[in-house]
N, C-alpha and C. Protein backbone atom coordinates (compact mmCIF):
# COMPACT_ATOMS: atom_id res chain seq x y z
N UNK A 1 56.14 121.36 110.80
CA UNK A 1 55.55 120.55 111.85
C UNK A 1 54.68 119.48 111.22
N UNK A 2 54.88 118.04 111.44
CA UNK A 2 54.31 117.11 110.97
C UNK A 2 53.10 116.40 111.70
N UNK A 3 51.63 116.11 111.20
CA UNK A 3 50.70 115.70 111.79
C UNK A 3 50.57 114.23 112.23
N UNK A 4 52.09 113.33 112.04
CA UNK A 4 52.58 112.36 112.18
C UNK A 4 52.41 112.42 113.87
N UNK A 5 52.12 110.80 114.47
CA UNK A 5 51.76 111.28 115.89
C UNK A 5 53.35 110.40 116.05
N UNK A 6 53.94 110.75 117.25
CA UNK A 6 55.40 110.14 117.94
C UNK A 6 54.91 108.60 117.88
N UNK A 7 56.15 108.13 117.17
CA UNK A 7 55.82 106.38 117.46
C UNK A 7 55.69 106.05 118.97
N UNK A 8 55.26 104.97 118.93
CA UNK A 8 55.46 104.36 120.35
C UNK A 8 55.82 102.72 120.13
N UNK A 9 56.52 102.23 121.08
CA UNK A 9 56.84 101.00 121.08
C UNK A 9 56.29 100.51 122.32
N UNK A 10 55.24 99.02 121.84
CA UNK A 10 54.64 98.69 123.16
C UNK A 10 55.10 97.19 123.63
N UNK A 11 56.37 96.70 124.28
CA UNK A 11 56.58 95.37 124.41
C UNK A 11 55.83 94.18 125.51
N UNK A 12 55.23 93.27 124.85
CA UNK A 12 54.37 92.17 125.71
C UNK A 12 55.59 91.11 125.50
N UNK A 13 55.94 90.48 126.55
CA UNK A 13 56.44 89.26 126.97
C UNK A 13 55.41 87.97 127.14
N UNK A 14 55.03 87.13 126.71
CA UNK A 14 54.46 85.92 126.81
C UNK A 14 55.51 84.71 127.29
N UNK A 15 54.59 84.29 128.17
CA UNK A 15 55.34 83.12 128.93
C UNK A 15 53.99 81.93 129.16
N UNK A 16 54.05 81.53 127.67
CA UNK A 16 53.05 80.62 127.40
C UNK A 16 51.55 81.30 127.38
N UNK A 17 50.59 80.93 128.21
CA UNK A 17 49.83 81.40 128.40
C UNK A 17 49.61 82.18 129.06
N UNK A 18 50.51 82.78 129.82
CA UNK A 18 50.40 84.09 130.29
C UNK A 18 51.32 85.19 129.91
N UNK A 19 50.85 86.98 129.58
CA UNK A 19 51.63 87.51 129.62
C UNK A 19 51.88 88.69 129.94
N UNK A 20 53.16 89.57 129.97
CA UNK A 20 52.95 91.17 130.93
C UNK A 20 53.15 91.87 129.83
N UNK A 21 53.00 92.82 129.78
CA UNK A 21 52.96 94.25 128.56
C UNK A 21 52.65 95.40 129.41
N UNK A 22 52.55 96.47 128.66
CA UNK A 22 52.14 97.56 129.46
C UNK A 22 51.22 97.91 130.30
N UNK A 23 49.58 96.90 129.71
CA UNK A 23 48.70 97.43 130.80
C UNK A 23 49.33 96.97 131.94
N UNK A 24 49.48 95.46 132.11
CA UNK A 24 49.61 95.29 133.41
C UNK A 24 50.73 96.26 134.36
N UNK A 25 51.60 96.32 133.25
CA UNK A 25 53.14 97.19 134.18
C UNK A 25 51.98 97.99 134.59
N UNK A 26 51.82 98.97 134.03
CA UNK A 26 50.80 100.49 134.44
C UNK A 26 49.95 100.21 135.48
N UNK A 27 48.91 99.05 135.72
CA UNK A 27 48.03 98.81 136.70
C UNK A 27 49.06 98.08 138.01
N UNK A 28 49.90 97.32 137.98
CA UNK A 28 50.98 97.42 138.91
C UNK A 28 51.68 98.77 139.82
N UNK A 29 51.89 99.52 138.65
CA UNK A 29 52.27 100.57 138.95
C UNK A 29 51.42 101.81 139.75
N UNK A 30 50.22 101.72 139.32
CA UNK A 30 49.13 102.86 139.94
C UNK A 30 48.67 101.85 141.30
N UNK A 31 48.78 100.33 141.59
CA UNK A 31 48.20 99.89 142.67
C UNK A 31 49.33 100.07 143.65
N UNK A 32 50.52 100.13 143.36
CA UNK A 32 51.67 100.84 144.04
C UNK A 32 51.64 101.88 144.39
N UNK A 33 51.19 102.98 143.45
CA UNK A 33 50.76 104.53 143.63
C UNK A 33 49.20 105.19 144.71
N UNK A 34 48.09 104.12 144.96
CA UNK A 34 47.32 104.51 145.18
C UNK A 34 46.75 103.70 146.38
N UNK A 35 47.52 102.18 146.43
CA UNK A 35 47.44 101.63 146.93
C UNK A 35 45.99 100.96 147.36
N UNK A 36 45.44 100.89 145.86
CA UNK A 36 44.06 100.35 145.75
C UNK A 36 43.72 99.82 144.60
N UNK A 37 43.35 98.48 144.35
CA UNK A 37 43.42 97.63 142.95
C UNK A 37 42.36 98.56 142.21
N UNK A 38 41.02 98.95 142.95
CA UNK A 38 40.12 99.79 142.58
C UNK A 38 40.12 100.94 142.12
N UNK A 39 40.72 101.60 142.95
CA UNK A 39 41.41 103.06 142.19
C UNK A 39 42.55 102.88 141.22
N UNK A 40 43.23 101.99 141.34
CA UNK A 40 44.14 101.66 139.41
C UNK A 40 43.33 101.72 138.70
N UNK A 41 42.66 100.82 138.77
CA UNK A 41 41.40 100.07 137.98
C UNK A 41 40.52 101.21 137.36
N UNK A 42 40.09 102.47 137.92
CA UNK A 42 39.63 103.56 138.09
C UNK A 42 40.57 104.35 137.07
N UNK A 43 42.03 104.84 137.51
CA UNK A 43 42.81 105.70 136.55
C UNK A 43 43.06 105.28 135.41
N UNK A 44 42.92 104.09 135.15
CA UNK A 44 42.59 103.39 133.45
C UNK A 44 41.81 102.84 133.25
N UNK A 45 40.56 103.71 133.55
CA UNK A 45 39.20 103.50 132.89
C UNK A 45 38.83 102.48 132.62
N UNK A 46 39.29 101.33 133.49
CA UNK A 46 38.99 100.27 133.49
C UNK A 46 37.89 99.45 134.64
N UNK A 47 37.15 98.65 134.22
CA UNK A 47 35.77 97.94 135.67
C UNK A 47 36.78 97.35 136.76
N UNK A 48 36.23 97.78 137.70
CA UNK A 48 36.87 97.01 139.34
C UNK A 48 37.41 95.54 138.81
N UNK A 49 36.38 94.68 137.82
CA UNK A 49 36.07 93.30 137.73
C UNK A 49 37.53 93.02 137.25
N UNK A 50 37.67 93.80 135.72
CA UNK A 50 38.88 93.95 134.90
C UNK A 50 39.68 93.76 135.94
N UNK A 51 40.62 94.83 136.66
CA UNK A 51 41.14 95.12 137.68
C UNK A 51 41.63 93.78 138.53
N UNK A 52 40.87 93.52 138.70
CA UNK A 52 40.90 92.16 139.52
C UNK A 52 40.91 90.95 139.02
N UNK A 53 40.79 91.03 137.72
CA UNK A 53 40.70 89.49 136.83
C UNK A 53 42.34 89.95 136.32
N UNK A 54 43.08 90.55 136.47
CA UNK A 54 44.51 91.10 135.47
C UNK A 54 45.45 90.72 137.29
N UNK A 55 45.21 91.21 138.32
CA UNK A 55 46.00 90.97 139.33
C UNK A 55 45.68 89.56 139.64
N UNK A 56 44.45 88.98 139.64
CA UNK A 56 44.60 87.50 139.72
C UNK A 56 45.35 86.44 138.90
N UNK A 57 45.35 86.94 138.01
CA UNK A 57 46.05 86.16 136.60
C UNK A 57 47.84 86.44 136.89
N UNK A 58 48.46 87.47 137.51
CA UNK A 58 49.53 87.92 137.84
C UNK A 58 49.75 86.96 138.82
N UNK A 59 48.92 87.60 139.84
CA UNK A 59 49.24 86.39 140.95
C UNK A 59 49.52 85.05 141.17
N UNK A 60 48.22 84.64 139.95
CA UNK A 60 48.32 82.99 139.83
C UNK A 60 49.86 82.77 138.87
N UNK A 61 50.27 83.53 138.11
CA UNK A 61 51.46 83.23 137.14
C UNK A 61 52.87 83.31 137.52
N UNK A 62 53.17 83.98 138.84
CA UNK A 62 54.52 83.94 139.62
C UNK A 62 54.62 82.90 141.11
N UNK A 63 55.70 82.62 141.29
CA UNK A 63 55.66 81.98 142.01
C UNK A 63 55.32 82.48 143.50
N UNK A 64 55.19 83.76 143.33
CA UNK A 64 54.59 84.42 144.80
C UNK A 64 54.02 85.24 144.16
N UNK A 65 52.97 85.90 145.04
CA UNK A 65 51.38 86.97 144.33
C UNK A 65 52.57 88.03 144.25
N UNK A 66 51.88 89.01 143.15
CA UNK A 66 52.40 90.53 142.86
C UNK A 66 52.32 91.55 143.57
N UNK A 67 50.60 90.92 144.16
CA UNK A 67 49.77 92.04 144.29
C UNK A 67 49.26 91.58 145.69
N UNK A 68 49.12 92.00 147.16
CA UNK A 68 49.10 91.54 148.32
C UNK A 68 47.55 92.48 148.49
N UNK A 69 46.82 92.06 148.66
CA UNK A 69 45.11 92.94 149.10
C UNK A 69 44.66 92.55 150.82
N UNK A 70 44.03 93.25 151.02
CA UNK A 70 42.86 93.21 152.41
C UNK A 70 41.75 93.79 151.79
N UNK A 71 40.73 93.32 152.16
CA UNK A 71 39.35 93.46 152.04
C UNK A 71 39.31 94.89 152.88
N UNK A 72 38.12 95.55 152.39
CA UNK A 72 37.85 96.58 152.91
C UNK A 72 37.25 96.42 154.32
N UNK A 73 36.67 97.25 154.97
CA UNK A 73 35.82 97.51 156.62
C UNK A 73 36.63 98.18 157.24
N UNK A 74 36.28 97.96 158.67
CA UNK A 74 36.73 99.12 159.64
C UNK A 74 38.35 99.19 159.19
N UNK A 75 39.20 98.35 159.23
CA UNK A 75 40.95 98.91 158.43
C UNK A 75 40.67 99.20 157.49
N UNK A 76 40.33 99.50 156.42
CA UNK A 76 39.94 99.98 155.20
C UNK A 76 40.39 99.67 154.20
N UNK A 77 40.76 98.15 154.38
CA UNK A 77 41.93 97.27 153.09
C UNK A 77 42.68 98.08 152.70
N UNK A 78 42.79 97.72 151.17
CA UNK A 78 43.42 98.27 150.38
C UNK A 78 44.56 97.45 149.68
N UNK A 79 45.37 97.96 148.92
CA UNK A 79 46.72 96.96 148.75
C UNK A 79 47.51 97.20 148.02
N UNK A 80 48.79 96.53 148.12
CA UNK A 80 50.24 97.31 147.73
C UNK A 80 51.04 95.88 147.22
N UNK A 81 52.25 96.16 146.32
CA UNK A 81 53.14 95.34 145.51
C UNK A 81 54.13 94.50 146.36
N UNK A 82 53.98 93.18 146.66
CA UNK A 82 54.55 92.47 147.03
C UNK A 82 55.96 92.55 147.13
N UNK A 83 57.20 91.82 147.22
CA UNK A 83 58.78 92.23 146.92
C UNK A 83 58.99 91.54 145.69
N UNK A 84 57.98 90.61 145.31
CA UNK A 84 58.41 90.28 143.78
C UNK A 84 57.59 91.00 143.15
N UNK A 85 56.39 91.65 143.18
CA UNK A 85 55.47 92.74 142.22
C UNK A 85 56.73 94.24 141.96
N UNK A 86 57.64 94.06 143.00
CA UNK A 86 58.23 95.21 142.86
C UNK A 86 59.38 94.76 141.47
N UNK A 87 60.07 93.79 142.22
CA UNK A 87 60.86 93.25 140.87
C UNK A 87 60.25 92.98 139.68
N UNK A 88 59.19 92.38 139.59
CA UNK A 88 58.91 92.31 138.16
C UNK A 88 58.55 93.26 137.63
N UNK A 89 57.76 94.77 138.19
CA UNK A 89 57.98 95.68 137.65
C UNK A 89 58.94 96.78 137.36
N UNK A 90 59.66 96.27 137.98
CA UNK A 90 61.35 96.83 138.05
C UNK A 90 62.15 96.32 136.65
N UNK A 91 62.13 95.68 136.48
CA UNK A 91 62.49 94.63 135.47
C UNK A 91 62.07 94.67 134.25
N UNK A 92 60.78 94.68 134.10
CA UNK A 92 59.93 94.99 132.93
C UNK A 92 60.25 96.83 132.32
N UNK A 93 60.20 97.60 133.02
CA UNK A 93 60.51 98.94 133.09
C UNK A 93 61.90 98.62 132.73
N UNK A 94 62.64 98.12 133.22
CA UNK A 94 64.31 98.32 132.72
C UNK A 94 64.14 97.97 131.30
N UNK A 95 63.70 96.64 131.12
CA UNK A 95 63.08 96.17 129.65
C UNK A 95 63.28 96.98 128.59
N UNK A 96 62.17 97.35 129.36
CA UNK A 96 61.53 98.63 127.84
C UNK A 96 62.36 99.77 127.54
N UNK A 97 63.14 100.26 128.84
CA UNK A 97 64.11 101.35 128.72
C UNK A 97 65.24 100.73 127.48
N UNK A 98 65.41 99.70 127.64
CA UNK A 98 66.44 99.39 126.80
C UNK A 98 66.16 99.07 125.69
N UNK A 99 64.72 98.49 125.61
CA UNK A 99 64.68 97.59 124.05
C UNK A 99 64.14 99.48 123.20
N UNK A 100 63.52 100.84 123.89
CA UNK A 100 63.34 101.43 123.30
C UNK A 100 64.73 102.13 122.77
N UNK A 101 65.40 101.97 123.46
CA UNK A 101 66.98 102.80 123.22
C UNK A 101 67.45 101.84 122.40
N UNK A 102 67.61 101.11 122.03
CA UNK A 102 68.04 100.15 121.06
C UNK A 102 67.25 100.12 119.55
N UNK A 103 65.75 100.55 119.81
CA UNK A 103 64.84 100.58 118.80
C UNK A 103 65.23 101.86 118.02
N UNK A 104 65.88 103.15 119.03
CA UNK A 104 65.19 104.16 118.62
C UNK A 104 65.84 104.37 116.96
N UNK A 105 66.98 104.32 116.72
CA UNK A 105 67.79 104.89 115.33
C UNK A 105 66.80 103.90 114.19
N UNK A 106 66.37 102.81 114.13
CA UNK A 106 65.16 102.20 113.43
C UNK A 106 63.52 102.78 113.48
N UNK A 107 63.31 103.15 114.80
CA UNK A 107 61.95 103.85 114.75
C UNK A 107 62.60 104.99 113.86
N UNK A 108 63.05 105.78 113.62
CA UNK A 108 63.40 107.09 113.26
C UNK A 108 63.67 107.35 112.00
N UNK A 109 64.19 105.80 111.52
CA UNK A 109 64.42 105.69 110.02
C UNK A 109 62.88 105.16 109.77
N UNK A 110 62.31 104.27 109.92
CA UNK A 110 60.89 103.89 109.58
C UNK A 110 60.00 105.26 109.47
N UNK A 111 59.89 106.08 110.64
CA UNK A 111 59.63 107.47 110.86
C UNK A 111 59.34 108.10 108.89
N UNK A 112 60.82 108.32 109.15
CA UNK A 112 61.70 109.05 107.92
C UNK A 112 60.46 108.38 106.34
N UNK A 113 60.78 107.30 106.40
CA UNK A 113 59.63 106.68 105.36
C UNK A 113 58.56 106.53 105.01
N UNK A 114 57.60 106.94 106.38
CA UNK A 114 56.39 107.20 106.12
C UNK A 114 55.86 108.67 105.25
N UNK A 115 54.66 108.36 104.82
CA UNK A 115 54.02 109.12 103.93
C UNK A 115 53.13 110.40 104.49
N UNK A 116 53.82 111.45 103.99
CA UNK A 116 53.07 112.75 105.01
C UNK A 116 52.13 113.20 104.68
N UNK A 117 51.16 112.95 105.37
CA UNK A 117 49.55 113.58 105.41
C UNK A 117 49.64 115.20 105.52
């Protein structure tokens, strides 16, 4: 048994100055799940502020928002993934499914080469 931890492969797409990688997939994904930018924001230990400076930057970078919000009060806001927040995280997830299945016989040989502690 080796004290080697499992590689991981983490892919960011840049599209100039803006770009998606995993946090955002993940905070997409939990504001889908919880249906609160705050409580994502929350399950990755991340500030409300964070949270909201990463869905604004999303929003401003597609041609329609990701991320659809209501303010809190008596309806109790909240908010959920647009029909393009769904595709682009649909998309991004297919991504990675593939570029890791394609990676993996290279992660495994790199693996193979490292030096065992």
């Amino acid at each position: 048994m080796s004290n080697t931890p499992s590689p991981r492969l983490r892919l960011r797409v840049h599209f100039g100055p803006t770009m998606l990688g995993p946090g955002k997939a993940d905070l997409l994904e939990l504001i889908d799940e919880t249906g609160s930018i705050s409580a994502a924001g929350r399950a990755m230990k991340m500030s409300y502020k964070r949270a909201w400076t990463l869905v604004d930057e999303m929003n401003s970078a597609y041609r329609a928002p990701l991320v659809i919000s209501a303010r809190g009060g008596p309806e109790g806001g909240g908010a959920h993934l647009s029909e393009t927040g769904r595709e682009v995280l649909t998309l991004y997830r297919a991504m990675m499914a593939r570029v890791e299945t394609a990676a993996e016989p290279d992660i495994r040989a790199l693996s193979a080469l490292l030096a065992r502690r």
